[in-house]
Protein backbone atom coordinates (compact mmCIF):
# COMPACT_ATOMS: atom_id res chain seq x y z
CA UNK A 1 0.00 0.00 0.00
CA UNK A 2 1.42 3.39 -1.15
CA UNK A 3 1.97 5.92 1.61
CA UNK A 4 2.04 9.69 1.77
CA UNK A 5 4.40 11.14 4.21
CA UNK A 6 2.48 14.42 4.86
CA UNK A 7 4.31 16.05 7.64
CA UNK A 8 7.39 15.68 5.03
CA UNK A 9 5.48 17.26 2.26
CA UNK A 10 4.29 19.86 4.31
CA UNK A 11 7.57 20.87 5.73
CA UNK A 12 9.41 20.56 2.32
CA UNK A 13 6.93 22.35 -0.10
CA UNK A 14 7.51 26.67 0.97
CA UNK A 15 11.23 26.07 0.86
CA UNK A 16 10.79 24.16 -2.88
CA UNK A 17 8.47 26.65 -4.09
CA UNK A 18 10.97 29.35 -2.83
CA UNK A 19 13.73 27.98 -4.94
CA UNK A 20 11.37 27.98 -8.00
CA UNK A 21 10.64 31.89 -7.81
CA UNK A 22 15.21 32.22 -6.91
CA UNK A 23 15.04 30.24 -10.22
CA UNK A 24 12.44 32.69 -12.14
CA UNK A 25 13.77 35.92 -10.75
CA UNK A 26 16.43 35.83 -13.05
CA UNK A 27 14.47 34.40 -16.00
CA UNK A 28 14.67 35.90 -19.31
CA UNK A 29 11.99 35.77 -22.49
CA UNK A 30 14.40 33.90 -24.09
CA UNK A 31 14.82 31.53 -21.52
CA UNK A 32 10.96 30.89 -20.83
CA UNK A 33 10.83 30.55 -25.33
CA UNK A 34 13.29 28.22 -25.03
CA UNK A 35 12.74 24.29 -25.00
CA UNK A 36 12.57 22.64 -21.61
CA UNK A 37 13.04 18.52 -21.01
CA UNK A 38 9.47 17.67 -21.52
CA UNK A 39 9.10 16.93 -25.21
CA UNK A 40 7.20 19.36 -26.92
CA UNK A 41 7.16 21.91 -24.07
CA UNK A 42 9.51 24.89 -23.86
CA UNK A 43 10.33 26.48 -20.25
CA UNK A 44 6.98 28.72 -20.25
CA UNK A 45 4.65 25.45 -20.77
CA UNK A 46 6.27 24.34 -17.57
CA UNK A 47 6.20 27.01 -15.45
CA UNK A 48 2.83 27.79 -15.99
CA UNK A 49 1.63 24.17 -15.57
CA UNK A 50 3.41 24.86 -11.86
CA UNK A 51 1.46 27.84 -11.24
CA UNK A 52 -1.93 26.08 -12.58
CA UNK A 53 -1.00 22.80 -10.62
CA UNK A 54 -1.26 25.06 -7.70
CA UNK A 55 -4.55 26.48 -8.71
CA UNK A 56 -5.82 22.63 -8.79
CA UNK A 57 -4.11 21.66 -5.92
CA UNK A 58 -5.74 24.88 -3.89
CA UNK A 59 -9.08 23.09 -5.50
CA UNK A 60 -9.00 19.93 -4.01
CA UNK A 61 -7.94 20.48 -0.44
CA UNK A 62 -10.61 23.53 -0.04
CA UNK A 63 -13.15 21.13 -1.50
CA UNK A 64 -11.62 18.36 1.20
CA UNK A 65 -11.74 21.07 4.20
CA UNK A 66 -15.66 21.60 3.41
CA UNK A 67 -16.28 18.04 2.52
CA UNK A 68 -17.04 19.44 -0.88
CA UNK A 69 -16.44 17.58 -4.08
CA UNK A 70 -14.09 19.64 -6.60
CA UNK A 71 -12.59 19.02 -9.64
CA UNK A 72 -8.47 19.07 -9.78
CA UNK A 73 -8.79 20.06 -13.60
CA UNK A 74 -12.87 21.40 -14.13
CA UNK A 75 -13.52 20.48 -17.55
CA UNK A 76 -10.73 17.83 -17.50
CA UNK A 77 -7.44 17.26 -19.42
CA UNK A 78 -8.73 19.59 -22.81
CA UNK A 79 -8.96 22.69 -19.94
CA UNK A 80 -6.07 22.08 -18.55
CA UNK A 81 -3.80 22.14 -21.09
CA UNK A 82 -5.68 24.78 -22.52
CA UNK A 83 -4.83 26.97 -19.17
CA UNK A 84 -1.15 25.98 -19.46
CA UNK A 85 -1.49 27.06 -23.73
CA UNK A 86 -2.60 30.24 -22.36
CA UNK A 87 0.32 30.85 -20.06
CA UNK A 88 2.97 29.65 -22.13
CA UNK A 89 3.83 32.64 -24.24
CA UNK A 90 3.49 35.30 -21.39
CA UNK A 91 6.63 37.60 -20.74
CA UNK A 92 9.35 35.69 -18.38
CA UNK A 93 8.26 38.41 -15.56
CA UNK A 94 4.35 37.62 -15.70
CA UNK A 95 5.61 33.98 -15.50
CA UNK A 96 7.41 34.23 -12.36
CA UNK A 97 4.30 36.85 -10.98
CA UNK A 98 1.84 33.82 -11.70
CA UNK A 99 4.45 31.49 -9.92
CA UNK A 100 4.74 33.38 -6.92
CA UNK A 101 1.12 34.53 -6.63
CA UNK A 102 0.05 30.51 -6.43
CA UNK A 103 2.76 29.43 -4.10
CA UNK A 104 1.00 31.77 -1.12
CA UNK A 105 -2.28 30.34 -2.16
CA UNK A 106 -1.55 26.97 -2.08
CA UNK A 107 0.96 28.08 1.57
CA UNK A 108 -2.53 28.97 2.84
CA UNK A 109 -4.56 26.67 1.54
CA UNK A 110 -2.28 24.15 3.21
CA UNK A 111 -2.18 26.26 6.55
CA UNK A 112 -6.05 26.08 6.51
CA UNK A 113 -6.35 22.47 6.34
CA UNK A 114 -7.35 19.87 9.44
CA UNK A 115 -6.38 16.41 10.42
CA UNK A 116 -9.57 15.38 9.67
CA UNK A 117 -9.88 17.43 6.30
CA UNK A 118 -6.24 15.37 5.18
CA UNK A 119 -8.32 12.21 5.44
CA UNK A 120 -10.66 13.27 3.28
CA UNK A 121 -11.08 12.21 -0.21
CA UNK A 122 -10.60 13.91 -3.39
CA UNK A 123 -10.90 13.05 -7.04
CA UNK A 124 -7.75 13.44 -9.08
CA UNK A 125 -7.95 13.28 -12.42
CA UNK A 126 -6.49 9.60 -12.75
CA UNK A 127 -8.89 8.55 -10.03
CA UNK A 128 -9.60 9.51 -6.17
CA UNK A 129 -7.55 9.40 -3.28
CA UNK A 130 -6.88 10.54 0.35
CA UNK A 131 -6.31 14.74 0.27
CA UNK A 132 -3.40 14.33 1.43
CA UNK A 133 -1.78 13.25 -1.44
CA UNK A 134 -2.48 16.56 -2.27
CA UNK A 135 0.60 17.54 -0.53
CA UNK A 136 2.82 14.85 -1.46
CA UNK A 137 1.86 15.70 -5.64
CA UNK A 138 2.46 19.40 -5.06
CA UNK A 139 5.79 18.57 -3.77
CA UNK A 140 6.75 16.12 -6.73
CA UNK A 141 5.38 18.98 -9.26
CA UNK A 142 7.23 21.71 -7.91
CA UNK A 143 10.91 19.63 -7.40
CA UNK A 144 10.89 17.94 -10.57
CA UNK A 145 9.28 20.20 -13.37
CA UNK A 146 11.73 23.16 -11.46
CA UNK A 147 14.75 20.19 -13.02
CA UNK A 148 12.53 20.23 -16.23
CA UNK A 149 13.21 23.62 -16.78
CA UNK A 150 16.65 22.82 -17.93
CA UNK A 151 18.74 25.78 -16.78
CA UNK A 152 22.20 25.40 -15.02
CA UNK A 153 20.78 27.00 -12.04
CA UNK A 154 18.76 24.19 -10.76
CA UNK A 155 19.39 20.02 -12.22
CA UNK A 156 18.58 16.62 -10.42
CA UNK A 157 21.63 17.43 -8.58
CA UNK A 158 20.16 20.17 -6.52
CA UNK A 159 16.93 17.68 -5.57
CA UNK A 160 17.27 17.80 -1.80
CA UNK A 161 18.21 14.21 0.25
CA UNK A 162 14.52 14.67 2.16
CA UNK A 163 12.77 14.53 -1.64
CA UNK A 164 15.10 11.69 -2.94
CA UNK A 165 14.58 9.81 0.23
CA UNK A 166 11.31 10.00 0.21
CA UNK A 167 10.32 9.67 -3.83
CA UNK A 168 13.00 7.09 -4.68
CA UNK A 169 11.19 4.00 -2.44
CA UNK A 170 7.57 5.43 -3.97
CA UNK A 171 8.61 5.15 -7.63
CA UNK A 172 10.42 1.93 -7.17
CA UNK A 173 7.34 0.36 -5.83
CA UNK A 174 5.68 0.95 -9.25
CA UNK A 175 8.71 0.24 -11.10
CA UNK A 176 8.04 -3.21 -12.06
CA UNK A 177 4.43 -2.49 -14.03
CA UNK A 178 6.12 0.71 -15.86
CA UNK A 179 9.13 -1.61 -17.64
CA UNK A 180 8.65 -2.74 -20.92
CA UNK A 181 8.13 -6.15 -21.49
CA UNK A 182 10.59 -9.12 -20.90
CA UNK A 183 12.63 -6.47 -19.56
CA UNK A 184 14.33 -6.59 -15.75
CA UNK A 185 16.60 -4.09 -14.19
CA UNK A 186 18.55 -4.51 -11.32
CA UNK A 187 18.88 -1.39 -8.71
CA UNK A 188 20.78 -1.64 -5.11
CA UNK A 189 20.73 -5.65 -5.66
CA UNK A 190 16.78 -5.47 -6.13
CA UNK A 191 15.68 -7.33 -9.45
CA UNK A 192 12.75 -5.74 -11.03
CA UNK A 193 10.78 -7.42 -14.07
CA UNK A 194 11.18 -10.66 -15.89
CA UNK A 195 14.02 -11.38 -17.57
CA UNK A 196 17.79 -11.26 -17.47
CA UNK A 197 18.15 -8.34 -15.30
CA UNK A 198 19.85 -4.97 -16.33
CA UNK A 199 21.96 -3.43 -13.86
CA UNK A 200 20.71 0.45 -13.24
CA UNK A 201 23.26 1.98 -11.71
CA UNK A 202 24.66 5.88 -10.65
CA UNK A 203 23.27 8.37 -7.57
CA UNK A 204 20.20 8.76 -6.19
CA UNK A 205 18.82 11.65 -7.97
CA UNK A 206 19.97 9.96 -11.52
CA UNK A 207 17.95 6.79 -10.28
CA UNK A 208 14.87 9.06 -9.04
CA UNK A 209 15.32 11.25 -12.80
CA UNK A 210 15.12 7.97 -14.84
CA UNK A 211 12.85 6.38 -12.72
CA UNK A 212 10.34 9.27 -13.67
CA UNK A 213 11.21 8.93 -17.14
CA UNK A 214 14.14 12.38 -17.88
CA UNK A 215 16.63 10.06 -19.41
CA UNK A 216 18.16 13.40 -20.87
CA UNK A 217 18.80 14.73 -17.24
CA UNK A 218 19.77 10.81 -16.04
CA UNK A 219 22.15 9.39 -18.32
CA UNK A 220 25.38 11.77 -17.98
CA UNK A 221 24.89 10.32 -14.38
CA UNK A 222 24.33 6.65 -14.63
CA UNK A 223 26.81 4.15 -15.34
CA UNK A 224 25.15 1.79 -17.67
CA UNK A 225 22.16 2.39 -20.40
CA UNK A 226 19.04 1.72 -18.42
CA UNK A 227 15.35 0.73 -20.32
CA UNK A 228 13.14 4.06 -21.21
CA UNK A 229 10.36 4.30 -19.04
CA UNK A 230 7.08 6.62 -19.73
CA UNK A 231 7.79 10.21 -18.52
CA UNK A 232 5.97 11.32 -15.53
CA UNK A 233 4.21 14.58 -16.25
């Protein structure tokens, strides 16, 4: 059974979201035209699918604190990526404004929420689960579409030991389903998948990058060729 550690969450998401808006402060039109790591995406597609993951998150834990249902995405996956279409093309400067707008909503949202309220549960797009997962996603989103962005000033290698610690063991779990077929890696001595086993091995964060399907921001870390795996987005 899949856990979510939401004291961690809690504690880790201001400081994450903080290093997002160090990251946009300095961001430049051409940077946010530019192409990020998700295929098809350049930096502004990504930062404004952070802001707007916010917005959804903010959704679903006020609709859990009144025991109200809400939608993460209202009208579904066409509206969403609609919203993050919208955003996309903005000037670098409204793209960090929307960034850092969202984080204090979703800081509050948080701060508003109950014990009880976190065992509520909400209806993610995928399928429903306990609110607070709501934490735990926010926290994935922000750390690992920030590495998406592809700019020298934050990579896998700035992920912080609480995140990898506490992703790594979550993705692994679900490693086995996401391989391809008749294929088995081997990580830390653990074999995953049928087959003869292919040994994945380099850091942490290269594991945590490939295991959530940036081979572009893995490889240059990992000492053998390791299976693709679907992105996580």
């Amino acid at each position: 059974m899949t856990t979510y550690d939401l004291a961690a969450a809690l504690a880790a998401i201001p400081t994450a979201q903080r290093r997002v808006e160090e990251t946009l402060a300095t961001f430049t039109d051409d940077e946010a035209r530019g192409p990020s790591v998700l295929p098809g995406w350049t930096r502004g597609h990504v930062v404004t699918h952070i802001a707007r993951n916010a917005d959804a998150s903010v959704r679903l834990v006020t609709g859990a604190l009144h025991d109200t249902p809400a939608d993460q995405y209202p009208g579904g996956i066409v509206t969403r990526n609609a919203e993050i279409e919208a955003g996309a093309g903005l000037p670098a400067v409204e793209l960090a404004t929307d960034v850092a707008r969202t984080n204090k909503v979703v800081n509050a949202a948080f701060g508003a929420m109950t014990e009880e309220a976190w065992t509520r549960t909400v209806q993610f797009r995928q399928s429903p689960f306990p609110a607070r997962r709501v934490a735990w996603s926010r926290w994935r989103e922000v750390e690992i579409h920030h590495a998406d962005l592809g700019l020298d000033r934050y990579t896998i290698e700035d992920w912080p030991d609480e995140f990898i610690s506490a992703h790594l063991p979550h993705e692994l779990v679900k490693l086995a389903e996401r391989l391809p077929g008749g294929i088995a890696v081997e990580i830390r001595g653990v074999r995953y998948g049928s087959g003869e086993p292919i040994a994945v091995d380099g850091p942490d964060h290269a594991v945590l990058a490939w295991l959530v399907g940036r081979p572009s921001l893995a490889t240059p870390y990992l000492k053998t060729d390791a299976p693709e795996l679907p992105f996580w987005a």
